[in-house]
C-alpha atoms as a PDB file:
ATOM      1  CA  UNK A   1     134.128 110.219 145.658  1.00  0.00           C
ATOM      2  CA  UNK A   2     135.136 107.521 143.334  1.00  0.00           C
ATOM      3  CA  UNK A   3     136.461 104.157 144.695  1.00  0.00           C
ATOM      4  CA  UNK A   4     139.643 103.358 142.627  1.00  0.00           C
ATOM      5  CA  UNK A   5     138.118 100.131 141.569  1.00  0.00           C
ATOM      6  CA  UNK A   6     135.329 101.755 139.826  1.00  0.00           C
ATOM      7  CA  UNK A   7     137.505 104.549 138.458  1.00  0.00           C
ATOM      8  CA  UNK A   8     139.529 101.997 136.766  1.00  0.00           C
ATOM      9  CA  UNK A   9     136.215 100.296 135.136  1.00  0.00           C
ATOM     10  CA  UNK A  10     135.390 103.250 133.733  1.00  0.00           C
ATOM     11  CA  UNK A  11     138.457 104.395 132.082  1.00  0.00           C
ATOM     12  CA  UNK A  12     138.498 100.929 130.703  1.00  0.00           C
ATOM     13  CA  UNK A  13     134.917 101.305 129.646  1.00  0.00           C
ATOM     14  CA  UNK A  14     135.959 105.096 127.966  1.00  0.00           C
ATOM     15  CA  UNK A  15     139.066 103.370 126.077  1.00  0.00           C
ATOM     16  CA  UNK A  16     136.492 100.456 124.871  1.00  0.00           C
ATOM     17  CA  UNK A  17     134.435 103.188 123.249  1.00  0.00           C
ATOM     18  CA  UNK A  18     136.970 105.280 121.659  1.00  0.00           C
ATOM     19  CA  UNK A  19     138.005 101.446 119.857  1.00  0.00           C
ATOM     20  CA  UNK A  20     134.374 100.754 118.784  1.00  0.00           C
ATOM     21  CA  UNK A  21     134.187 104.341 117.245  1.00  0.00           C
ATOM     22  CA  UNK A  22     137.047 103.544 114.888  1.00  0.00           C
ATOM     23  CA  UNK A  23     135.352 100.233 114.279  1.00  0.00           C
ATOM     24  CA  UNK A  24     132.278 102.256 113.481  1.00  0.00           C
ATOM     25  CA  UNK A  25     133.726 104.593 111.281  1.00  0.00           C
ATOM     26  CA  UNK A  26     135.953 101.930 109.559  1.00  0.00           C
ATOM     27  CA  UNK A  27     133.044  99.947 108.317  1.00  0.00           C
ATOM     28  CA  UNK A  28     131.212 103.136 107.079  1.00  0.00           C
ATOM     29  CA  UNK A  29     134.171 103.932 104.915  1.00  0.00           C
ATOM     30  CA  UNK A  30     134.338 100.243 103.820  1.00  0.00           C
ATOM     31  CA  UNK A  31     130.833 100.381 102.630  1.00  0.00           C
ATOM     32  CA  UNK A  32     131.232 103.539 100.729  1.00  0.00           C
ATOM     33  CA  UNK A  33     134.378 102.653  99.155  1.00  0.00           C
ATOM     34  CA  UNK A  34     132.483  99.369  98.224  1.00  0.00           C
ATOM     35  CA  UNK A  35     129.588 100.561  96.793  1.00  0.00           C
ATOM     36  CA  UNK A  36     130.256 103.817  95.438  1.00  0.00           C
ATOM     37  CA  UNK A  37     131.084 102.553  91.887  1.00  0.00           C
ATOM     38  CA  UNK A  38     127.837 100.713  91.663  1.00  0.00           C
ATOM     39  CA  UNK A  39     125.111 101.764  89.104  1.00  0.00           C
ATOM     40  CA  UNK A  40     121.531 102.819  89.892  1.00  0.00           C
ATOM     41  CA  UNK A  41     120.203 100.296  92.082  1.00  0.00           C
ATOM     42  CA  UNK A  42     117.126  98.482  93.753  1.00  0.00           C
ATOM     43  CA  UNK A  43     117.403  96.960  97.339  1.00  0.00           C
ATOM     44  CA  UNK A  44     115.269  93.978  98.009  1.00  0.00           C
ATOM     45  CA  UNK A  45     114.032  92.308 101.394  1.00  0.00           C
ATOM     46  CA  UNK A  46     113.024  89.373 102.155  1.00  0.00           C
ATOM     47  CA  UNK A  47     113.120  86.009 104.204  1.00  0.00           C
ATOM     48  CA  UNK A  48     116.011  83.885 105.102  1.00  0.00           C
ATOM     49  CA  UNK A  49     114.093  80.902 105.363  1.00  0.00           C
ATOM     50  CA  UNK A  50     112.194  80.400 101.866  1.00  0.00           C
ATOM     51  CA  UNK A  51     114.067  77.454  99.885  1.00  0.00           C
ATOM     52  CA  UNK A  52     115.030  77.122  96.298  1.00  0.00           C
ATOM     53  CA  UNK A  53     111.941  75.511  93.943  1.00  0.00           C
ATOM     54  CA  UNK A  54     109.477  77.453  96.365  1.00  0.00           C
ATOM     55  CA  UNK A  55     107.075  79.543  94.308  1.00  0.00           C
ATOM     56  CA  UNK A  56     108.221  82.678  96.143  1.00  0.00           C
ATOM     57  CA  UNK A  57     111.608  82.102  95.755  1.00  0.00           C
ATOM     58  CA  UNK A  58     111.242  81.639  91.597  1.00  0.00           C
ATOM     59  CA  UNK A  59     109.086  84.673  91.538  1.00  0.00           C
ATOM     60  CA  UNK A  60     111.835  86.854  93.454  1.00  0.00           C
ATOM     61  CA  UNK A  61     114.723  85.481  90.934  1.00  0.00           C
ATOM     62  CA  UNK A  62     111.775  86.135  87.701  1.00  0.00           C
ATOM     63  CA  UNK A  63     111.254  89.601  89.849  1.00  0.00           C
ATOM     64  CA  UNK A  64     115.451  90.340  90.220  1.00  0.00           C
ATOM     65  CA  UNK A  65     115.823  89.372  86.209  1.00  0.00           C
ATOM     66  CA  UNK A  66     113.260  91.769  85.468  1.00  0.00           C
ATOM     67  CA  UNK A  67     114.487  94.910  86.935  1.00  0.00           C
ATOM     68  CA  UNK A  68     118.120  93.565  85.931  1.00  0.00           C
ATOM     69  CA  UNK A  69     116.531  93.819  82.203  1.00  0.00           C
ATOM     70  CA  UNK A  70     115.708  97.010  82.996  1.00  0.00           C
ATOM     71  CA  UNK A  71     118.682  98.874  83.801  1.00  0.00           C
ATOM     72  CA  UNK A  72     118.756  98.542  87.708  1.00  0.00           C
ATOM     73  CA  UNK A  73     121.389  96.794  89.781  1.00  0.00           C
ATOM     74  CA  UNK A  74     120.395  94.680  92.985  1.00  0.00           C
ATOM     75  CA  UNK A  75     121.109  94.954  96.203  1.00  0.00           C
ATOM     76  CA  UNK A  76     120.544  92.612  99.063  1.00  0.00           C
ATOM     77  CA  UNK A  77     121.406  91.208 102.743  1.00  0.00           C
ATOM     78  CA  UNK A  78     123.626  89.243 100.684  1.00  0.00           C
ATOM     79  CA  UNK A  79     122.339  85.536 102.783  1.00  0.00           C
ATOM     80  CA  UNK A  80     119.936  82.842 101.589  1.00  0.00           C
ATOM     81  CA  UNK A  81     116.559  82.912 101.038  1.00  0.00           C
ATOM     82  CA  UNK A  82     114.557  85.675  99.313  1.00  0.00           C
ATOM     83  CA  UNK A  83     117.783  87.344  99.558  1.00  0.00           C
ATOM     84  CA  UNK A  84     120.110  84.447  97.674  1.00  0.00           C
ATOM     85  CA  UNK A  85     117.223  84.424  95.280  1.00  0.00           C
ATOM     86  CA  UNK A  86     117.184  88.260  94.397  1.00  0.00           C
ATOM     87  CA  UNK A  87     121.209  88.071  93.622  1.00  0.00           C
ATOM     88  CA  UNK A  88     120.259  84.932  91.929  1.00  0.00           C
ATOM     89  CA  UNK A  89     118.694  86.469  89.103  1.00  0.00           C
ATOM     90  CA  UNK A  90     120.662  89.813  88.402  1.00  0.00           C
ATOM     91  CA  UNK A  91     123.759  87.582  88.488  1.00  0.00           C
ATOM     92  CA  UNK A  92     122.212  84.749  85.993  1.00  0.00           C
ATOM     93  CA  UNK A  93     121.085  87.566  84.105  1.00  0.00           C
ATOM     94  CA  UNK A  94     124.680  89.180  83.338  1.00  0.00           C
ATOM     95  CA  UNK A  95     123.672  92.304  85.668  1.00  0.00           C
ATOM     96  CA  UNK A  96     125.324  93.659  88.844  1.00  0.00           C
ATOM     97  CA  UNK A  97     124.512  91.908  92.086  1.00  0.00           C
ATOM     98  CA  UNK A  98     125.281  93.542  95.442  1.00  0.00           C
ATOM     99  CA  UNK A  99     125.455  91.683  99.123  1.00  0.00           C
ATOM    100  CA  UNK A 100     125.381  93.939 102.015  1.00  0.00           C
ATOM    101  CA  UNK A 101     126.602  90.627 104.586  1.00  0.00           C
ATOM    102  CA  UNK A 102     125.493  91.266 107.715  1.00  0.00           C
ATOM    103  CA  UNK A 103     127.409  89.079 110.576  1.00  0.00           C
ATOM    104  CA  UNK A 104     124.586  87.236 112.316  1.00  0.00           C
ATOM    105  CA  UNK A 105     124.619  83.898 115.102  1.00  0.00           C
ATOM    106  CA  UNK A 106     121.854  82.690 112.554  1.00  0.00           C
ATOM    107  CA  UNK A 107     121.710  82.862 108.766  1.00  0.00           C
ATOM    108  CA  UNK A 108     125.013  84.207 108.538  1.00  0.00           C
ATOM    109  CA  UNK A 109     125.924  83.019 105.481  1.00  0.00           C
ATOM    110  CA  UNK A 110     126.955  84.332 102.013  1.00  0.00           C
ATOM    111  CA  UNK A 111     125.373  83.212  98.145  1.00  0.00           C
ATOM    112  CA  UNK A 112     126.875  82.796  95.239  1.00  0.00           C
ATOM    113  CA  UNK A 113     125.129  84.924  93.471  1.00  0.00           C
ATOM    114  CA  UNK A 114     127.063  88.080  93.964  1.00  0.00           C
ATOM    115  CA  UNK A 115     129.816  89.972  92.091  1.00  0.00           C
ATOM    116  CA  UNK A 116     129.803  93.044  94.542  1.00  0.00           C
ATOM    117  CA  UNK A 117     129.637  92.330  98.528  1.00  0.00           C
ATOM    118  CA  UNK A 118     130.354  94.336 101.258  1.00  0.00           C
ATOM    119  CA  UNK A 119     130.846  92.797 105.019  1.00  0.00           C
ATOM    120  CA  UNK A 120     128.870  94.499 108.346  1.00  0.00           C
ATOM    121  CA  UNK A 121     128.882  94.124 111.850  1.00  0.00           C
ATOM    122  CA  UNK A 122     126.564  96.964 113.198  1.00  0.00           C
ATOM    123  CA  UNK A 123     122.928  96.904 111.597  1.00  0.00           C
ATOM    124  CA  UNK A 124     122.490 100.690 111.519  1.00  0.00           C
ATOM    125  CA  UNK A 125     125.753 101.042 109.219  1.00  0.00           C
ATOM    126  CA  UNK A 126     124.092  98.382 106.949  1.00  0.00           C
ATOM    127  CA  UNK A 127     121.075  99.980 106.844  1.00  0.00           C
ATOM    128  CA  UNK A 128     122.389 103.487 105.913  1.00  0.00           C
ATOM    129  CA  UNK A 129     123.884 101.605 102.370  1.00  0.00           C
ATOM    130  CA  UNK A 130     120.598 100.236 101.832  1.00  0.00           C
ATOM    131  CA  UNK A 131     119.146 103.463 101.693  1.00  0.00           C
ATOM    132  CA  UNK A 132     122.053 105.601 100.995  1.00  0.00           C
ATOM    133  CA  UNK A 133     122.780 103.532  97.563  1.00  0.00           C
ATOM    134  CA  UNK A 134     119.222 102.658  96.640  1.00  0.00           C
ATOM    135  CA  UNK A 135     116.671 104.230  93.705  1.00  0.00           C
ATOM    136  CA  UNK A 136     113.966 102.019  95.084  1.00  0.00           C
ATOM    137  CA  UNK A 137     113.041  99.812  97.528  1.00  0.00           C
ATOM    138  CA  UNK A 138     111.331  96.228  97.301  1.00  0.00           C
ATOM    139  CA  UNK A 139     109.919  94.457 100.184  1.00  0.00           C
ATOM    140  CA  UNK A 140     109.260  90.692  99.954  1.00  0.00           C
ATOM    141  CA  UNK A 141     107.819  88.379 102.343  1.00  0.00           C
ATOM    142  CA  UNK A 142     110.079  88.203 105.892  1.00  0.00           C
ATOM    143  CA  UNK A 143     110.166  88.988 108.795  1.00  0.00           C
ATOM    144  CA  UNK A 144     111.367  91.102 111.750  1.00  0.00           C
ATOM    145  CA  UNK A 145     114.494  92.312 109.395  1.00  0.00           C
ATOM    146  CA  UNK A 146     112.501  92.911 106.299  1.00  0.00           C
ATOM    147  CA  UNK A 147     110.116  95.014 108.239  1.00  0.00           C
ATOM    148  CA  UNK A 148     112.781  97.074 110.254  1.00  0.00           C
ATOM    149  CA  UNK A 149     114.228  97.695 106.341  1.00  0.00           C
ATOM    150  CA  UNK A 150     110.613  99.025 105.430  1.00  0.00           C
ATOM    151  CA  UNK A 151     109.941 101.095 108.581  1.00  0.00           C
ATOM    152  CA  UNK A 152     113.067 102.544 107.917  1.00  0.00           C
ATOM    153  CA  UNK A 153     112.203 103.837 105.098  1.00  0.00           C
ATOM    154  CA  UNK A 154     108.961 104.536 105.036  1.00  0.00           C
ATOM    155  CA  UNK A 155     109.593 106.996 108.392  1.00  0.00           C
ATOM    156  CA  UNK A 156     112.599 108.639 106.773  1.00  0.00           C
ATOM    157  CA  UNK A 157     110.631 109.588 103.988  1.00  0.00           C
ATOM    158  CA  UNK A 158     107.816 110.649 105.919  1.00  0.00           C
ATOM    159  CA  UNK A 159     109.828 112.897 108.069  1.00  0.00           C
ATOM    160  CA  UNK A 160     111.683 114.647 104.717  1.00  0.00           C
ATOM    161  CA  UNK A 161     114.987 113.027 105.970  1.00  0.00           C
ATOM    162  CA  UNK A 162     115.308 111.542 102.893  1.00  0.00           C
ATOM    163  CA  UNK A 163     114.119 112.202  99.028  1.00  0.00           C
ATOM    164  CA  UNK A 164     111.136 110.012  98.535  1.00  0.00           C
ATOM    165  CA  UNK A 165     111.575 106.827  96.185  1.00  0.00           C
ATOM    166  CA  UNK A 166     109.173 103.964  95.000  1.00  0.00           C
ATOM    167  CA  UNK A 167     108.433 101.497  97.925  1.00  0.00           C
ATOM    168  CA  UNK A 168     106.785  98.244  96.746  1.00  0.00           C
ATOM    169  CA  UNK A 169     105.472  95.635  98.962  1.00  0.00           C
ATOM    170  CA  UNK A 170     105.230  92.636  96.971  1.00  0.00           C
ATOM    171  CA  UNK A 171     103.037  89.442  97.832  1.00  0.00           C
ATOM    172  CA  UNK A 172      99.249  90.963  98.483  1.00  0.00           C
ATOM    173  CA  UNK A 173      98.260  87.885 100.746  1.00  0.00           C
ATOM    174  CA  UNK A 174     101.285  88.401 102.926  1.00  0.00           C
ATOM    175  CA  UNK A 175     100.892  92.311 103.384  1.00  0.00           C
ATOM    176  CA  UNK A 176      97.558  92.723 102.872  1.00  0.00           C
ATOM    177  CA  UNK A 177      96.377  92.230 106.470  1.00  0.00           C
ATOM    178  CA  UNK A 178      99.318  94.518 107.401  1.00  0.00           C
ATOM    179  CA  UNK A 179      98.137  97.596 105.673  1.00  0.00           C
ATOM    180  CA  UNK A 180      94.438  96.833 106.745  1.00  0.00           C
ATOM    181  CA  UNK A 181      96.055  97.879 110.128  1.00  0.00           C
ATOM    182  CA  UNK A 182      97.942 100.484 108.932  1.00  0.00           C
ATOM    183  CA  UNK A 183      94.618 101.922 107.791  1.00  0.00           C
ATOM    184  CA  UNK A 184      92.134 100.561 110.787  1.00  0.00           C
ATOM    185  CA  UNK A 185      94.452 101.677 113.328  1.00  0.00           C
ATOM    186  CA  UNK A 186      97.385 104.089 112.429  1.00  0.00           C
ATOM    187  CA  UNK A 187      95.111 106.067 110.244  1.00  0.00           C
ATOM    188  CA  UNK A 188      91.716 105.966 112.111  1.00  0.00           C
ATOM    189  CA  UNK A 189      93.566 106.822 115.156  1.00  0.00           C
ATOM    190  CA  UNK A 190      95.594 109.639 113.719  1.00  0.00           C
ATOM    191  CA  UNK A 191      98.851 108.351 114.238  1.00  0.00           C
ATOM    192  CA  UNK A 192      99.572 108.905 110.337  1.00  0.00           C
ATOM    193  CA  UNK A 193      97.858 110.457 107.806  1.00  0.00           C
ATOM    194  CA  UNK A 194      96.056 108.836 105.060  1.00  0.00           C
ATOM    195  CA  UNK A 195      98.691 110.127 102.630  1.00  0.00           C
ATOM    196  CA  UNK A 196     101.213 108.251 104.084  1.00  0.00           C
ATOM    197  CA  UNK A 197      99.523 105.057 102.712  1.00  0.00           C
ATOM    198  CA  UNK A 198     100.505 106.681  99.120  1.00  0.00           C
ATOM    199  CA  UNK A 199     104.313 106.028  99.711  1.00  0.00           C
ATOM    200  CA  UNK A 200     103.993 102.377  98.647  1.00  0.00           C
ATOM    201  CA  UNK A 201     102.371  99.898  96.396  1.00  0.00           C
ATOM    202  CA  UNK A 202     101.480  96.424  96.905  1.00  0.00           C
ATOM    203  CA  UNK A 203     101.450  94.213  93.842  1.00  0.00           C
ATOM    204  CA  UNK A 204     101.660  90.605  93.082  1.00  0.00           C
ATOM    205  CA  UNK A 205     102.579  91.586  89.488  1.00  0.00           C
ATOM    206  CA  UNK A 206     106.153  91.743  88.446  1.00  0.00           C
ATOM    207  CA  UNK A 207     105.890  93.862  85.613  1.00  0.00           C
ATOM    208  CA  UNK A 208     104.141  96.627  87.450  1.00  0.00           C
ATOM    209  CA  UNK A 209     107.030  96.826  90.162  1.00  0.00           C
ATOM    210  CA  UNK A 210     109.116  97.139  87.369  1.00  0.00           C
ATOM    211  CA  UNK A 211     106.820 100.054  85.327  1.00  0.00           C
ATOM    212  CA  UNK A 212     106.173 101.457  88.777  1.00  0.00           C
ATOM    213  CA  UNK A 213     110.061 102.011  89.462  1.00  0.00           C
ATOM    214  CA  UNK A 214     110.797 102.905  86.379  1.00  0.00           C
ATOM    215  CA  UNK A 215     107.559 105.683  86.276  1.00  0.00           C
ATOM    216  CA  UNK A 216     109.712 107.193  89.216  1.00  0.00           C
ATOM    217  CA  UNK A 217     113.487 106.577  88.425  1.00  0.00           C
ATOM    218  CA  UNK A 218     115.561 107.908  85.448  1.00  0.00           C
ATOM    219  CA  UNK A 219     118.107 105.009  85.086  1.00  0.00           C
END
């Protein structure tokens, strides 16, 4: 038997729920009524913390111009940072710049840089337009967010959940040692398979994320 006190608790817990469902479903319908209109696109990911005038920062807004040039709209977290710097350059460059916002205690807040945003409260509805409105995916330095955004989609492509598209990891210092474990580890201890290594490219070179894209995109 249920004590009355506890009975009430949960029927306030149920009607909590139900709310947060609407919520849910709300901000999915948001997001596609947001983005739908948007051309073919490139999401990139990348640190908060990197500062205007760093060298990684100018090569992400060189990087953003470039794949403006060629045809593709960009998509971000829609913050500061790598993030700022990849809106930064499709918007200085007269191309389409997206901000998926997410609402954070930290690094909450918006650029300038866009002229399409979109506002989020639950991660996993903000990661499904990433990947939902994407041709392509860049990864930049970062760090636990920008690898939760790769893992993403690097396991939904393994698994045939979604239709494979170009993954780039860009910076070779900063990866490198990450994909020596992929390899020493995951692959040695046949936890993946050695194919699995082919579903992305690290480059420091901006024109070959830009001829690798476009080798596997029809824009």
């Amino acid at each position: 038997m249920i004590h009355r006190s506890k009975q009430y608790l949960i029927d306030d817990l149920s009607i909590h729920e139900s709310w947060r469902l609407f919520k849910i479903m709300s901000e999915i319908v948001d997001g596609f009524e947001n983005l739908s209109e948007i051309g073919p696109a490139v999401s990139m990911f990348g640190s908060a913390r990197v500062q205007p005038g760093e060298a990684l920062y100018e090569q992400t807004v060189e990087l953003s111009k470039a794949l403006s040039d060629a045809g593709f709209s960009i998509i971000t977290g829609g913050g500061p940072g790598l993030m700022e710097a990849g809106n930064k350059g499709a918007f200085e460059n007269g191309g389409e710049s997206i901000g998926l916002h997410i609402h954070l205690p930290m690094e909450q807040q918006n650029n300038p840089y866009m002229n399409v945003k979109s506002e989020f409260r639950y991660f996993f509805i903000r990661k499904l337009m990433f990947i939902k409105y994407a041709l392509a995916y860049v990864a930049l330095p970062g760090g636990y967010g920008t690898l939760d955004e790769l893992s993403e989609a690097l396991v939904l492509i393994q698994t045939h959940r979604i239709k494979p598209f170009p993954i780039v990891l860009f910076g070779t210092k900063f990866w490198g040692g990450l994909v020596d474990w992929f390899r020493d580890q995951m692959v040695t201890n046949k936890f993946c398979k050695a194919e699995d290594l082919d579903l992305f490219i690290v480059t420091d070179d901006i024109a070959q994320v830009v001829s690798h894209i476009k080798k596997h995109v029809i824009v």
